[in-house]
N, C-alpha and C. Protein backbone atom coordinates (compact mmCIF):
# COMPACT_ATOMS: atom_id res chain seq x y z
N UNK A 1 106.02 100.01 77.88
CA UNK A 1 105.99 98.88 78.78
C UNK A 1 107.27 98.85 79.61
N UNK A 2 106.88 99.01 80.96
CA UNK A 2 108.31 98.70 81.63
C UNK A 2 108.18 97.76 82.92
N UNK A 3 108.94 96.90 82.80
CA UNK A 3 108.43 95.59 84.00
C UNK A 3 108.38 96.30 85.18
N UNK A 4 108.86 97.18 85.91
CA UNK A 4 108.81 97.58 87.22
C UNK A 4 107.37 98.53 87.17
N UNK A 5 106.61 99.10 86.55
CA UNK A 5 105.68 99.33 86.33
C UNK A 5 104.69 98.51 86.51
N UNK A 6 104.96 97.60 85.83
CA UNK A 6 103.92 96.45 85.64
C UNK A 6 103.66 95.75 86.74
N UNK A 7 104.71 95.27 87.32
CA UNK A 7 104.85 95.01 88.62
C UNK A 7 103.99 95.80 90.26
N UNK A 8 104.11 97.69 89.66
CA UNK A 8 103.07 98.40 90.53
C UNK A 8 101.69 98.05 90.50
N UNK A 9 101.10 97.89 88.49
CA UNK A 9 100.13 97.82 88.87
C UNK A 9 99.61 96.70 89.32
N UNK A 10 100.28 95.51 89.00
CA UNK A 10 99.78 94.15 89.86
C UNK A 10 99.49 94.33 90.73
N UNK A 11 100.89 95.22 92.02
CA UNK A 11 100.26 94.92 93.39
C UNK A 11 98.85 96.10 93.53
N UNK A 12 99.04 97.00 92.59
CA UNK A 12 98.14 97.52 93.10
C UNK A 12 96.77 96.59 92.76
N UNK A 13 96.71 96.17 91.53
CA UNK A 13 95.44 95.20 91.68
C UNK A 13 95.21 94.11 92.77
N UNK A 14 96.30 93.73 93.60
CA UNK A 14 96.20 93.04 94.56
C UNK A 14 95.53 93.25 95.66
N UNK A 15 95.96 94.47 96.30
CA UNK A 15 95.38 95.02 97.22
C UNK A 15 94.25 95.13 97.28
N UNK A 16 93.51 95.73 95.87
CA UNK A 16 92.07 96.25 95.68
C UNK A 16 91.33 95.21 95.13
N UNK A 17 91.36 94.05 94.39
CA UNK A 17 90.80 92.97 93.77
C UNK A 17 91.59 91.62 94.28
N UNK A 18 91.74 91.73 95.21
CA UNK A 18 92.71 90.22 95.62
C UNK A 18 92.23 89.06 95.81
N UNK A 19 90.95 88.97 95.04
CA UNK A 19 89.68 87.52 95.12
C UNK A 19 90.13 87.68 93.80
N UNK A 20 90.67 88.72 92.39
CA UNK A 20 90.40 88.46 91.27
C UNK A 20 91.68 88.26 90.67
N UNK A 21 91.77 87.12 89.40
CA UNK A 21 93.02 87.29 89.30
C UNK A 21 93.21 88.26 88.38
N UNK A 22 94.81 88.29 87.87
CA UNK A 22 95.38 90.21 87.81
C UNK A 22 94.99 89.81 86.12
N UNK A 23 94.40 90.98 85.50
CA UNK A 23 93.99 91.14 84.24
C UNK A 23 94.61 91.43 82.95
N UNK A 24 96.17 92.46 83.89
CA UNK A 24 96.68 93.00 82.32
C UNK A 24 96.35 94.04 82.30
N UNK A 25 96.65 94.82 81.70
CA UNK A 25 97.09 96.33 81.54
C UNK A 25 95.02 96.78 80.90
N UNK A 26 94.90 95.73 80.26
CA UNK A 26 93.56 96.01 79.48
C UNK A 26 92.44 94.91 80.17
N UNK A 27 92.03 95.66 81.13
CA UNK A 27 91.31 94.52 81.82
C UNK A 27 90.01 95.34 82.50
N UNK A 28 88.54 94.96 82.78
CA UNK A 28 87.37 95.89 83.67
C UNK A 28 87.28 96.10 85.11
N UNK A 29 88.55 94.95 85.52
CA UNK A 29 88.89 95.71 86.54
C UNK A 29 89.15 96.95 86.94
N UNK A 30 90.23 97.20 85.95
CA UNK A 30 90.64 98.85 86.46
C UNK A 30 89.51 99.49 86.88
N UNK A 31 88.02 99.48 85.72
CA UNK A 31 87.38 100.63 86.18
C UNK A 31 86.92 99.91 87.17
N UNK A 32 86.69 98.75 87.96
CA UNK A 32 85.82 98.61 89.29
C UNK A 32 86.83 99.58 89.61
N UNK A 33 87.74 99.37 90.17
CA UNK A 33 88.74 100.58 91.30
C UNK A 33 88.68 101.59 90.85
N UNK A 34 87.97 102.26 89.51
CA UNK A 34 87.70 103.28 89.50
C UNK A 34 88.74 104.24 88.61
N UNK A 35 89.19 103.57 87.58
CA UNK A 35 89.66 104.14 86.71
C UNK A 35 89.39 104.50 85.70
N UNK A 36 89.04 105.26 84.49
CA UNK A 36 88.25 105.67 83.59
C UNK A 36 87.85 104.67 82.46
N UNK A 37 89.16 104.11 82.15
CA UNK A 37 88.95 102.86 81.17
C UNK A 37 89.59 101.85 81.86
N UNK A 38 89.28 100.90 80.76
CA UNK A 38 90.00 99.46 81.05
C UNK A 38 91.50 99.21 81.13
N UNK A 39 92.53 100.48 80.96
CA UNK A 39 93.95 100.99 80.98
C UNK A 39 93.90 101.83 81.67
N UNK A 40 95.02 101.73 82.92
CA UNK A 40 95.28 102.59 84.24
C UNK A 40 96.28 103.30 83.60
N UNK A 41 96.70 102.91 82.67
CA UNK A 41 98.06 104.17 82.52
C UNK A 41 97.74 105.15 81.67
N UNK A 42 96.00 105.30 81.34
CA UNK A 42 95.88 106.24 80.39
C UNK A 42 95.51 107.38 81.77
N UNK A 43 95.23 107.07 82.79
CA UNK A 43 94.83 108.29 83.80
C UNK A 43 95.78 108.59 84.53
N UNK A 44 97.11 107.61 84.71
CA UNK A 44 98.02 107.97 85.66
C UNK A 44 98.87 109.38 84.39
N UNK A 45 98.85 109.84 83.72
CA UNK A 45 99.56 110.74 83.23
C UNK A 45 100.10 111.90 83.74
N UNK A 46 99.10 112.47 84.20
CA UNK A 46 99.15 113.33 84.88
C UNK A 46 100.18 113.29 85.90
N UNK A 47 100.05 112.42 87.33
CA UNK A 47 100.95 112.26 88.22
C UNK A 47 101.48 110.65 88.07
N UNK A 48 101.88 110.34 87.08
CA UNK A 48 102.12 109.25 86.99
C UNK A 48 102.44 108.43 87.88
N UNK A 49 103.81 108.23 88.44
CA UNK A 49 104.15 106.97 89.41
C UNK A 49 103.73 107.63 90.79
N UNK A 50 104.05 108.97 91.51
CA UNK A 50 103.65 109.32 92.53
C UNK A 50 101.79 108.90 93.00
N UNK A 51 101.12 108.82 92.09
CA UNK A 51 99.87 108.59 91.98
C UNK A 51 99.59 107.23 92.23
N UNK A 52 100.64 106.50 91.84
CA UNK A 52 100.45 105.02 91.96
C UNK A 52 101.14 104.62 93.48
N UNK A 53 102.40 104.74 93.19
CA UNK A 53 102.67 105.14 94.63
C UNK A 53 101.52 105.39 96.10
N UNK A 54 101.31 106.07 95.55
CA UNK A 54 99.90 106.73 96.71
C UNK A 54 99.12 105.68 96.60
N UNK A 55 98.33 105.12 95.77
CA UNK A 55 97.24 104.21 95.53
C UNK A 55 97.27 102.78 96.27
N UNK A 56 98.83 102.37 96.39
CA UNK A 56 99.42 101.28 96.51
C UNK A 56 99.72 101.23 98.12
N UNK A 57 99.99 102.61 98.58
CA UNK A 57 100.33 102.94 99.85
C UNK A 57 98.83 103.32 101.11
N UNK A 58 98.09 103.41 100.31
CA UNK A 58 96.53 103.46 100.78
C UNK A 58 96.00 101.85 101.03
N UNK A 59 96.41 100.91 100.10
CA UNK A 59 96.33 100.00 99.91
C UNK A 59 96.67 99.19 100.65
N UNK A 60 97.82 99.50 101.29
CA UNK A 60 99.10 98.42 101.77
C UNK A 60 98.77 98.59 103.32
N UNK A 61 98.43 100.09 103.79
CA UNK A 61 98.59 100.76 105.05
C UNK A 61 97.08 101.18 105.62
N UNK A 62 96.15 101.28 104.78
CA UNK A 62 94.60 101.33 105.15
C UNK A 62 93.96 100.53 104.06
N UNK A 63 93.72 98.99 104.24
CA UNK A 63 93.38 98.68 103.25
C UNK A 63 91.72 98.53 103.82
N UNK A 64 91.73 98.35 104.71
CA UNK A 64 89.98 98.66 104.94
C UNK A 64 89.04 99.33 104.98
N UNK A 65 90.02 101.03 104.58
CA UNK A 65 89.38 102.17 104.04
C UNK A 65 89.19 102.11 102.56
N UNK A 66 90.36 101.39 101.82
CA UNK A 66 90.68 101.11 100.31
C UNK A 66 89.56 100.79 99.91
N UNK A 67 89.32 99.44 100.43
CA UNK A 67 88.09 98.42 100.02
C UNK A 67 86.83 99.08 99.99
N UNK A 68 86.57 99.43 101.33
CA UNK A 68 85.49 100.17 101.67
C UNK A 68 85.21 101.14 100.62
N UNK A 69 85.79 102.20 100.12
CA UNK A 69 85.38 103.02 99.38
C UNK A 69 85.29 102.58 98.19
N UNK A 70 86.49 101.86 97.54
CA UNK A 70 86.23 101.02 96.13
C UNK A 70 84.80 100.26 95.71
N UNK A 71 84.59 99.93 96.73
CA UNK A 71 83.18 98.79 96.83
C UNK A 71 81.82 100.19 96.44
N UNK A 72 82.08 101.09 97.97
CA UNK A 72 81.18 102.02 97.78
C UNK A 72 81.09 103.15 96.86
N UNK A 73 81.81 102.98 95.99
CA UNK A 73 81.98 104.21 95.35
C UNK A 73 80.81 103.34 93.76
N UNK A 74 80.46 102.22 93.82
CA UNK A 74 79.30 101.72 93.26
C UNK A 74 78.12 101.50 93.40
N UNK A 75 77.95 101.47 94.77
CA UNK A 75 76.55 101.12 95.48
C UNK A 75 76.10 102.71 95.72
N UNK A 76 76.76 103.64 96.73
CA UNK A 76 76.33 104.79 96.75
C UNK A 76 76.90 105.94 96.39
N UNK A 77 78.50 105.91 96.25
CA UNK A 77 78.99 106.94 95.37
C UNK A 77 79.46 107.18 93.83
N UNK A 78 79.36 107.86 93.14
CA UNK A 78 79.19 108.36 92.09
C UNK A 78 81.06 109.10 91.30
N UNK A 79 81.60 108.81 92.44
CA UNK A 79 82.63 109.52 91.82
C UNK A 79 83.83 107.84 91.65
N UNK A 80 84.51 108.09 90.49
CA UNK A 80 86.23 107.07 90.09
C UNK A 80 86.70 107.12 91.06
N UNK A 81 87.14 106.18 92.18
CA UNK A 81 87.71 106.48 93.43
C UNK A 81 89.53 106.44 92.39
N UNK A 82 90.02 106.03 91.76
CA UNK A 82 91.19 105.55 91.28
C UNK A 82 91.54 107.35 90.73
N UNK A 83 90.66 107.27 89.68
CA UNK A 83 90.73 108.55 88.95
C UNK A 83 90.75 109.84 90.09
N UNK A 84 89.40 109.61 90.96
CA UNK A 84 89.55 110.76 92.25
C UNK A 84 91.09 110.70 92.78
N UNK A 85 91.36 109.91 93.20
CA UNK A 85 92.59 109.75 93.93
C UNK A 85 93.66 110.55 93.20
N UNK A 86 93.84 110.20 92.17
CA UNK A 86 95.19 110.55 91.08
C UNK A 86 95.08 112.65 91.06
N UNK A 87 93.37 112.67 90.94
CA UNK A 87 93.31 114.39 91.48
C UNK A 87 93.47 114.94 92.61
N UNK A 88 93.49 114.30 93.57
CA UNK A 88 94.00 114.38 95.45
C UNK A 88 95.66 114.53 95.06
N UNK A 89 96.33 113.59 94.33
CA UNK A 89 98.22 113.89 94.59
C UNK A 89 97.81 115.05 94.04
N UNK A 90 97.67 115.25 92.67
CA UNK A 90 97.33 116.65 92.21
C UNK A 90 97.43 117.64 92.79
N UNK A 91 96.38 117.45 93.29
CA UNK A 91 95.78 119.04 94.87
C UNK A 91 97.15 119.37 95.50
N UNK A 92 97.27 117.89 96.25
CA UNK A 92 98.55 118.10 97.47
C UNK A 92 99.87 118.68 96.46
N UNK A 93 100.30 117.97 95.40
CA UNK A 93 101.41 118.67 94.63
C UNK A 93 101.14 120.07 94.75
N UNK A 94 99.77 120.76 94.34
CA UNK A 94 99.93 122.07 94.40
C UNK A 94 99.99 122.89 95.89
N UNK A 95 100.09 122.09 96.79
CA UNK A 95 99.17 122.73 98.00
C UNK A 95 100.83 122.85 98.34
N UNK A 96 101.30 121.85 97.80
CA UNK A 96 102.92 121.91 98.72
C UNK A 96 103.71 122.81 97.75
N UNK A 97 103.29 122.77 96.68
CA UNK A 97 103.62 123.39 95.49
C UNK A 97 105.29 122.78 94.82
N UNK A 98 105.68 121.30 94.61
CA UNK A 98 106.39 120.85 94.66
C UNK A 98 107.22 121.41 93.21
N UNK A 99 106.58 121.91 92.55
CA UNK A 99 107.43 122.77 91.04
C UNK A 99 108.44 123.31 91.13
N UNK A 100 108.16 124.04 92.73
CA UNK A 100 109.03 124.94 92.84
C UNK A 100 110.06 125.21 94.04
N UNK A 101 109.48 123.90 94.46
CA UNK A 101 110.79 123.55 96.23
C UNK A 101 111.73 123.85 96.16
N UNK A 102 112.83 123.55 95.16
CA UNK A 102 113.99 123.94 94.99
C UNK A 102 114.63 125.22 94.99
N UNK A 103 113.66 126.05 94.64
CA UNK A 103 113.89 127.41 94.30
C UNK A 103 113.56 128.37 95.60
N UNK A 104 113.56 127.88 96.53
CA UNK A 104 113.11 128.65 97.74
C UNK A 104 113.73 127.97 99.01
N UNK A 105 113.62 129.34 99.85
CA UNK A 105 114.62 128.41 101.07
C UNK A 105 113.71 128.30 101.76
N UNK A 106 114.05 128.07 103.26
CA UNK A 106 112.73 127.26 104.21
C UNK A 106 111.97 127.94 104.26
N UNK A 107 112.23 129.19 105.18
CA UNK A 107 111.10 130.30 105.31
C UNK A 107 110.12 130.23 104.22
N UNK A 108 110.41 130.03 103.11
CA UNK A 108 109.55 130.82 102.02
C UNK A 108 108.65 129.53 101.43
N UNK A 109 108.81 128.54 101.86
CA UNK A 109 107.90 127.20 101.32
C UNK A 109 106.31 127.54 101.93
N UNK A 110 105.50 126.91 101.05
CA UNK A 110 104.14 126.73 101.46
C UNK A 110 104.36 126.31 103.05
N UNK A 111 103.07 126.67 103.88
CA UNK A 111 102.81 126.09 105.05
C UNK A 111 102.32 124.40 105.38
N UNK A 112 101.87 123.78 104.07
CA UNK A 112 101.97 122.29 103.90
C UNK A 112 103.44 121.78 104.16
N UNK A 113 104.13 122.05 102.90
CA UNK A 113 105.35 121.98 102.75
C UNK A 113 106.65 121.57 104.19
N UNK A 114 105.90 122.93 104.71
CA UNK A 114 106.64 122.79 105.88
C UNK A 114 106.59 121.83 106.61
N UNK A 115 105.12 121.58 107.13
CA UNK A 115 104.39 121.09 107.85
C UNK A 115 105.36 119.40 107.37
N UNK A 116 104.94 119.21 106.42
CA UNK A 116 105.91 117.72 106.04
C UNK A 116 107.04 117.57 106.41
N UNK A 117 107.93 118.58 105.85
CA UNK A 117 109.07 118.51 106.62
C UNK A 117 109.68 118.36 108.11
N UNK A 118 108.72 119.09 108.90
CA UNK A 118 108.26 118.41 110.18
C UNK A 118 108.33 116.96 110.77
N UNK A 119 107.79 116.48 110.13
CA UNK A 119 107.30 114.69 110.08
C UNK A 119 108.73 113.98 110.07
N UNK A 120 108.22 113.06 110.61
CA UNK A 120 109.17 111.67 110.44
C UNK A 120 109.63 111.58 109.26
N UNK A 121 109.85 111.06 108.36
CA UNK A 121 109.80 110.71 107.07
C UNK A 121 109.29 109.39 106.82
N UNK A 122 109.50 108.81 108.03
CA UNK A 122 108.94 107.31 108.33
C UNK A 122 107.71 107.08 107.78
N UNK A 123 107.15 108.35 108.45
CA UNK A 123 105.66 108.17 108.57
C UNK A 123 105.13 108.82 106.93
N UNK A 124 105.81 108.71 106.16
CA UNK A 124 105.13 109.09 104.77
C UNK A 124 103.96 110.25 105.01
N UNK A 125 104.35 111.81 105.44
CA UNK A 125 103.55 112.52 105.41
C UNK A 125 102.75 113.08 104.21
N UNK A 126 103.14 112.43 102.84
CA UNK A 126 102.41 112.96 101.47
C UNK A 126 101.46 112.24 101.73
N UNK A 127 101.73 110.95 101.98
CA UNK A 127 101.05 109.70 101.73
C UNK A 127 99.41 109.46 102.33
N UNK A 128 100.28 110.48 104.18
CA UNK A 128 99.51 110.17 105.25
C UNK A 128 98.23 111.22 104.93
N UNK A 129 98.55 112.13 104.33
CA UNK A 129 97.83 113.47 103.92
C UNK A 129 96.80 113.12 102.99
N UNK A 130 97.51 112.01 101.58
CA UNK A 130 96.72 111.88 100.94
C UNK A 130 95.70 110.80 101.12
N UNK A 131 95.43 110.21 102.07
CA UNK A 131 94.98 109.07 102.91
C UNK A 131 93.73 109.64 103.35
N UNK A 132 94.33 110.80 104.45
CA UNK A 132 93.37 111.73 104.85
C UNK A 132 92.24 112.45 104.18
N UNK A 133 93.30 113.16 102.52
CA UNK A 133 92.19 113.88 102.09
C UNK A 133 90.92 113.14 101.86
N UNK A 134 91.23 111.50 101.05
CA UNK A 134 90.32 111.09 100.72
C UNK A 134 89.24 110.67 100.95
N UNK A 135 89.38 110.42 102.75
CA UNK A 135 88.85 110.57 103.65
C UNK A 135 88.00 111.55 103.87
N UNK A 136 88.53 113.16 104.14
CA UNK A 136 87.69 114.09 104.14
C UNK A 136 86.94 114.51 102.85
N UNK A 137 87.12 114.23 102.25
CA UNK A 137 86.69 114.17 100.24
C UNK A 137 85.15 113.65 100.87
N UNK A 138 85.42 111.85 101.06
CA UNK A 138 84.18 110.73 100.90
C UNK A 138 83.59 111.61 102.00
N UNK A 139 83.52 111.79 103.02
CA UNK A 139 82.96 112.53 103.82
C UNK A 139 81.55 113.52 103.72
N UNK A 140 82.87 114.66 102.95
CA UNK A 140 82.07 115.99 102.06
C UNK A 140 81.19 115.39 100.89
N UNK A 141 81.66 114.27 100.57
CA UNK A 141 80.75 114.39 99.04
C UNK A 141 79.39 113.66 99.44
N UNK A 142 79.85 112.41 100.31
CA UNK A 142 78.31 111.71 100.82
C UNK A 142 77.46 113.04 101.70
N UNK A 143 78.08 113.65 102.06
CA UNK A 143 77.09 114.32 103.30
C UNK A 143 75.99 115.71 102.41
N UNK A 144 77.01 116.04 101.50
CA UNK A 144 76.21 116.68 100.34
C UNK A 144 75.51 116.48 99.50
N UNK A 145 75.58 114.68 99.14
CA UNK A 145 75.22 114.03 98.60
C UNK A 145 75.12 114.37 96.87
N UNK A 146 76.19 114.65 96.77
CA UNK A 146 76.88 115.09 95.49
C UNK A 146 76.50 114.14 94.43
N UNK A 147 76.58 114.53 93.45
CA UNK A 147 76.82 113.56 92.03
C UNK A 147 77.52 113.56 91.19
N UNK A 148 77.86 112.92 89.98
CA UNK A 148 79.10 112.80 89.25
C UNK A 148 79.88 113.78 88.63
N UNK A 149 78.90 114.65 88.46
CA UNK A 149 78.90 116.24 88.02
C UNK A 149 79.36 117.10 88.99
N UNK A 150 79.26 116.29 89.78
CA UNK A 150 79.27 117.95 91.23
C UNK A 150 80.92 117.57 91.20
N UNK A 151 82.01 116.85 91.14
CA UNK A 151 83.17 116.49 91.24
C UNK A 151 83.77 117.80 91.44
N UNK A 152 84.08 118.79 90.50
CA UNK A 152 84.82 119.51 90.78
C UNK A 152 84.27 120.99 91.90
N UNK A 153 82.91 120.86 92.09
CA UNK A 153 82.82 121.68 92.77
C UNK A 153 83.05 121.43 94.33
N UNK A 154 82.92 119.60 94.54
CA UNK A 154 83.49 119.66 95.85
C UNK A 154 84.45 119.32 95.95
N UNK A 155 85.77 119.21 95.25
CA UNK A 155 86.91 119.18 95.34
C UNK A 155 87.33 120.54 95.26
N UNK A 156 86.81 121.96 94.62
CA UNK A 156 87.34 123.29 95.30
C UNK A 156 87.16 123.30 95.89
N UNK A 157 86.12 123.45 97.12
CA UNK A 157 85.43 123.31 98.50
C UNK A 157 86.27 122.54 99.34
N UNK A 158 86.87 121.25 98.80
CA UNK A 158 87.66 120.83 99.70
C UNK A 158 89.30 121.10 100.08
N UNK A 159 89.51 121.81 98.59
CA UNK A 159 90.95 122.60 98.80
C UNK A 159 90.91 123.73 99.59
N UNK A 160 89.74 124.46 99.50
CA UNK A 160 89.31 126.03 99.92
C UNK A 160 89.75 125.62 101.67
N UNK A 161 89.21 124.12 102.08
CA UNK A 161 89.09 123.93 103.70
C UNK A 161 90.61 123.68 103.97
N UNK A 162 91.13 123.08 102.76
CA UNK A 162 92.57 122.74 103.64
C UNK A 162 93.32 123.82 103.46
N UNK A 163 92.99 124.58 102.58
CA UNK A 163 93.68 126.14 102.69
C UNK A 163 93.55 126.87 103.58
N UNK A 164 92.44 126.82 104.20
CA UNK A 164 92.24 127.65 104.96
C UNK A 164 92.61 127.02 106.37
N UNK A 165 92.64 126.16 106.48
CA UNK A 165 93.10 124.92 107.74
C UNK A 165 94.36 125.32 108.45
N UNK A 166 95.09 125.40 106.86
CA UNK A 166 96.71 125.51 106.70
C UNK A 166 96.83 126.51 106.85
N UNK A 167 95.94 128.43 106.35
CA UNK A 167 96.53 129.30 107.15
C UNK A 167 96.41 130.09 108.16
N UNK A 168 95.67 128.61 109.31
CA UNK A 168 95.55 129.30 110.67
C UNK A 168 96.80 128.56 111.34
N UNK A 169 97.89 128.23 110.58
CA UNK A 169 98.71 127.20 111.03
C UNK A 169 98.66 126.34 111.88
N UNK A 170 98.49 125.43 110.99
CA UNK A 170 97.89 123.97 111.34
C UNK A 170 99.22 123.46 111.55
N UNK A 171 99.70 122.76 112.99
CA UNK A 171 100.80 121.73 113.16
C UNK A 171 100.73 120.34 113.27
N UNK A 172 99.95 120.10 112.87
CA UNK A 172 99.19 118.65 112.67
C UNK A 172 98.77 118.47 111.08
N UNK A 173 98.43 116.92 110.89
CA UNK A 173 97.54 116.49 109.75
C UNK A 173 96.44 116.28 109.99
N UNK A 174 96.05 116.43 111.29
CA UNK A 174 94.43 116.28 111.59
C UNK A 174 93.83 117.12 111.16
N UNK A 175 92.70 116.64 110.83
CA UNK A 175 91.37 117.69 110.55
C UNK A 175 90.53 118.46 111.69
């Protein structure tokens, strides 16, 4: 338990449930937004605060995409938008390949990587990226009309595109 934590996930319940009041760490909210259980910190493990971070920043800065998909990800989609999300920083961690930034000089960084570095900093290019993917994600998965199962096959499919996006060098975040 750490209050500045606690504090994330409030606002993040704010953003996404802000008709409901905030539940507590053990509450069925989480999974409306799409978290596996009734505890968000059992899925943030993986990318823990960066994940939340992101969630909160989707939230704050497109919250009418937020909603929108949270809502729809019950009526017609099939996939954890919360849980999806937390595998999008994922992706991008690897795409930028952040393990190993340190250990390499400019030249030699991923072409994401770069590409960020580029940016404002203003403009939160992880953020703005991961905004995007999820975007192009809901996209691919409604138009395929995927199901709960199909998850990981269109999330390779959707790394395969930004890989390949990225090595016709892409100087943009557009799609």
């Amino acid at each position: 338990e750490n209050p500045e934590h606690d504090q994330l996930l409030r606002r993040l319940w704010e953003l996404f449930l802000p008709d409901v009041p905030f539940g507590g760490c053990q509450s069925d909210g989480w999974k409306r937004m799409g978290f596996q259980g009734k505890n968000p910190v059992t899925d943030f493990r993986g990318m823990g605060l960066h994940a939340l971070h992101c969630l909160i920043y989707l939230g704050q800065h497109h919250p009418e995409m937020a909603i929108r998909l949270m809502e729809g990800q019950r009526e017609h989609r099939e996939y954890p938008l919360a849980a999806s999300a937390i595998n999008f920083v994922s992706l991008i961690a690897e795409l930028v390949d952040l393990k190993n930034t340190s250990q390499r000089k400019n030249h030699e960084h991923k072409p994401l990587f770069q590409l960020f570095c580029t940016c404002d900093s203003s403009h939160k290019p992880f953020e703005e990226f991961f905004c995007t993917i999820l975007q192009v994600f809901d996209r691919a998965w409604m138009a395929s009309h995927a199901g709960y199962l199909d998850f990981p096959n269109v999330i390779r499919a959707l790394k395969y595109r930004v890989q390949i996006h990225l090595s016709r060098g892409a100087l943009t975040l557009e799609t």
